[in-house]
C-alpha atoms as a PDB file:
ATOM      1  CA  UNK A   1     -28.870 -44.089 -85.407  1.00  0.00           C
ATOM      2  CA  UNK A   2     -28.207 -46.706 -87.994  1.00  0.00           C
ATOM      3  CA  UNK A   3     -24.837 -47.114 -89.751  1.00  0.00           C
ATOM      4  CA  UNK A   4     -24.926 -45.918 -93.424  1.00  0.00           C
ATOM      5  CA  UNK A   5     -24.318 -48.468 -96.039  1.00  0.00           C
ATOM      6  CA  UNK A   6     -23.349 -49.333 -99.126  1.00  0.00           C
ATOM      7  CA  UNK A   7     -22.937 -52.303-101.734  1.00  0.00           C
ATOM      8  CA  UNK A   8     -19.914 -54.577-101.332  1.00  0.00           C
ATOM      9  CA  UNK A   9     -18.608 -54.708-105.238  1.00  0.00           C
ATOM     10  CA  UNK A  10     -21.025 -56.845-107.421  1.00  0.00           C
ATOM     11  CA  UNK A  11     -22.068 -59.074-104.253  1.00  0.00           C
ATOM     12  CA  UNK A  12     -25.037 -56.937-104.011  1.00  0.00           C
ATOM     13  CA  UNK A  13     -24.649 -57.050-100.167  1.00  0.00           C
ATOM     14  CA  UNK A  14     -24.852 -54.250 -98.171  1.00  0.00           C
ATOM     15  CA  UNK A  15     -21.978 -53.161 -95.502  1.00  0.00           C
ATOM     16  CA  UNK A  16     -21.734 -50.484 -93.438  1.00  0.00           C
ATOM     17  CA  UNK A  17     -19.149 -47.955 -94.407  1.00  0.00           C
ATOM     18  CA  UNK A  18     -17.213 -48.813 -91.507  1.00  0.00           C
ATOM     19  CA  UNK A  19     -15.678 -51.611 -90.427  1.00  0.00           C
ATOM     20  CA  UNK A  20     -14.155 -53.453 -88.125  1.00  0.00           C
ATOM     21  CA  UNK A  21     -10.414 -54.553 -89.182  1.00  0.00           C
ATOM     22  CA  UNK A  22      -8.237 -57.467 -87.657  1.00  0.00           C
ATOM     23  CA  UNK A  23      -5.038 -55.544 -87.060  1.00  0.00           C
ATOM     24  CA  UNK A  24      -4.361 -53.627 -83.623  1.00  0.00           C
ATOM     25  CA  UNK A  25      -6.043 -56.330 -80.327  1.00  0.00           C
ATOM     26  CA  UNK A  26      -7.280 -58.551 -83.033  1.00  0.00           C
ATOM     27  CA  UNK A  27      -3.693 -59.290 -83.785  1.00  0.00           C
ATOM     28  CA  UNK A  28      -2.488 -60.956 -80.281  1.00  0.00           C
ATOM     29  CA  UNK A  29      -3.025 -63.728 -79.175  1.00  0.00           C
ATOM     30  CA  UNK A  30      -4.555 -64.707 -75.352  1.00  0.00           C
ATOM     31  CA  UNK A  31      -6.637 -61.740 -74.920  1.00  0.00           C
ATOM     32  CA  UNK A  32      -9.870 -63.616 -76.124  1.00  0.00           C
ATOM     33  CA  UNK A  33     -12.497 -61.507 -73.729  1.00  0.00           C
ATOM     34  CA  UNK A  34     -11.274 -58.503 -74.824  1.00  0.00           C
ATOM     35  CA  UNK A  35     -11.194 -59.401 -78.557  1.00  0.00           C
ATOM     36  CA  UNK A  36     -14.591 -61.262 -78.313  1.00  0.00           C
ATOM     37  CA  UNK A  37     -16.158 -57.953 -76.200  1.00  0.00           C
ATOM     38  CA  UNK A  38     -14.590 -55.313 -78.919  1.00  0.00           C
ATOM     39  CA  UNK A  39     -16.107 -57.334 -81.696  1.00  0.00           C
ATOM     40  CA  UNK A  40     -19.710 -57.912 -80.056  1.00  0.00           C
ATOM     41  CA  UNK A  41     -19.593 -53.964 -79.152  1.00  0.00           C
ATOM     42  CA  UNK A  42     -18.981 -53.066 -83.483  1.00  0.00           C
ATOM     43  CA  UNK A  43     -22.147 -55.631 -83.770  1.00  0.00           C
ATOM     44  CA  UNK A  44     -24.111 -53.645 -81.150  1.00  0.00           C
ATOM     45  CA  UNK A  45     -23.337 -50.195 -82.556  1.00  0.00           C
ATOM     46  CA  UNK A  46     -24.237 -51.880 -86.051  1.00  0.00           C
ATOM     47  CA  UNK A  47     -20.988 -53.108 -87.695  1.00  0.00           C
ATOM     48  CA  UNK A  48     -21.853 -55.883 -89.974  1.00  0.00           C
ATOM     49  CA  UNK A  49     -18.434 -55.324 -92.068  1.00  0.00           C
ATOM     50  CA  UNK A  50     -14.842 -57.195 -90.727  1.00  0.00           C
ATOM     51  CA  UNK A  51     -11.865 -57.594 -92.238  1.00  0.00           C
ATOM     52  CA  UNK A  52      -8.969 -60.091 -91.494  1.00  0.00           C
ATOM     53  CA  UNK A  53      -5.825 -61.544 -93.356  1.00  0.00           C
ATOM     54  CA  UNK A  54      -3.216 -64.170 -92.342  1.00  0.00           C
ATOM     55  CA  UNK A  55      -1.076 -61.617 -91.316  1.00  0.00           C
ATOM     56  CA  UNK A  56      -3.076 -60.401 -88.571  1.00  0.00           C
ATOM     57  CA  UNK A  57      -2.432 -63.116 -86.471  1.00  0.00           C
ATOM     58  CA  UNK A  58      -5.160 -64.284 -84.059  1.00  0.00           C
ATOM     59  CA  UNK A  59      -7.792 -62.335 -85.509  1.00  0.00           C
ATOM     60  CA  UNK A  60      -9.486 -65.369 -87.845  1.00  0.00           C
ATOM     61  CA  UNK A  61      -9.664 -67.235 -83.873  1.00  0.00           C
ATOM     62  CA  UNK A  62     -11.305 -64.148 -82.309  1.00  0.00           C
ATOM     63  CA  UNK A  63     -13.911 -63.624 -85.420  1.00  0.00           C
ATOM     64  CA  UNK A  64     -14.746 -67.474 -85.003  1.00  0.00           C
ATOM     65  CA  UNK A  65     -15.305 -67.370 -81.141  1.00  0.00           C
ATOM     66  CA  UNK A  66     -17.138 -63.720 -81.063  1.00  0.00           C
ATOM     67  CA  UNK A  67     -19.498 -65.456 -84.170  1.00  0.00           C
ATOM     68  CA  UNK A  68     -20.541 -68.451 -82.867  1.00  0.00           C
ATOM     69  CA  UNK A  69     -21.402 -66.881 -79.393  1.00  0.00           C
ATOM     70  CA  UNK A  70     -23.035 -63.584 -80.915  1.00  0.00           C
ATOM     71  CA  UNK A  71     -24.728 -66.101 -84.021  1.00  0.00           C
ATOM     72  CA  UNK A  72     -27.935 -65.779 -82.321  1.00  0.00           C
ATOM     73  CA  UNK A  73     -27.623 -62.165 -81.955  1.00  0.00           C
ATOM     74  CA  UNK A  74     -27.284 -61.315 -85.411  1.00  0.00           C
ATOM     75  CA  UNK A  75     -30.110 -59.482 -87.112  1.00  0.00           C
ATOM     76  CA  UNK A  76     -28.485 -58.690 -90.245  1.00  0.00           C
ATOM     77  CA  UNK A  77     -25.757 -60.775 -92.669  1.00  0.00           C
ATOM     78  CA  UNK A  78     -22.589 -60.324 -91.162  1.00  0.00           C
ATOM     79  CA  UNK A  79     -19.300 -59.726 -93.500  1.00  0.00           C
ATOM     80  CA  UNK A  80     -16.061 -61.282 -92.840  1.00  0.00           C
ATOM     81  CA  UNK A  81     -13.161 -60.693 -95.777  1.00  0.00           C
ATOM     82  CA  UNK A  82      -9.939 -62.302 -95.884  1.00  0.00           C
ATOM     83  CA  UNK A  83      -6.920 -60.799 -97.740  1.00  0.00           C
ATOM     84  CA  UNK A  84      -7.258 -58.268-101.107  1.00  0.00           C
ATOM     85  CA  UNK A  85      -6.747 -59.330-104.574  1.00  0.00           C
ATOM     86  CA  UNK A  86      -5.199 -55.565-104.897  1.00  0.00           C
ATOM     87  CA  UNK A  87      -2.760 -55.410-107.324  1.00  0.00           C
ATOM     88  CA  UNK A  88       0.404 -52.876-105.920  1.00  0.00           C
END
């Protein structure tokens, strides 16, 4: 069963409604297996939409070592954002 998407603003690209975020594991630091196996698992079920921010600590490290180990395995365009330009 495929992931529903949907348009990321005027990029035109196409994310799945849900995500993978940086905060919870993806904010330590020295668990790389586990971080690197939660993020390949979101790109087996079909995740092709993560989310990080300085403030989630080691989770720019994890992205970089699950992608260039799972870069052959991607079928699709994988999303990565970085902060929000949400005003509060």
């Amino acid at each position: 069963m495929a992931l529903e998407k949907r348009k990321l603003g005027s990029t035109g690209q196409e994310v799945t409604l849900i995500g993978l975020g940086g905060e919870g594991l993806l904010r330590t630091f020295g668990h790389d297996r586990h971080a690197v196996q939660l993020i390949n698992h979101a790109i087996d079920l079909g995740v092709n939409y993560f989310e990080s921010a300085r403030a989630y600590s080691g989770s720019e490290n994890y992205y970089g070592k699950a992608s260039g180990i799972a870069a052959k395995r991607f079928s699709s365009r994988v999303s990565l954002t970085h902060g929000t330009s949400a005003a509060y």
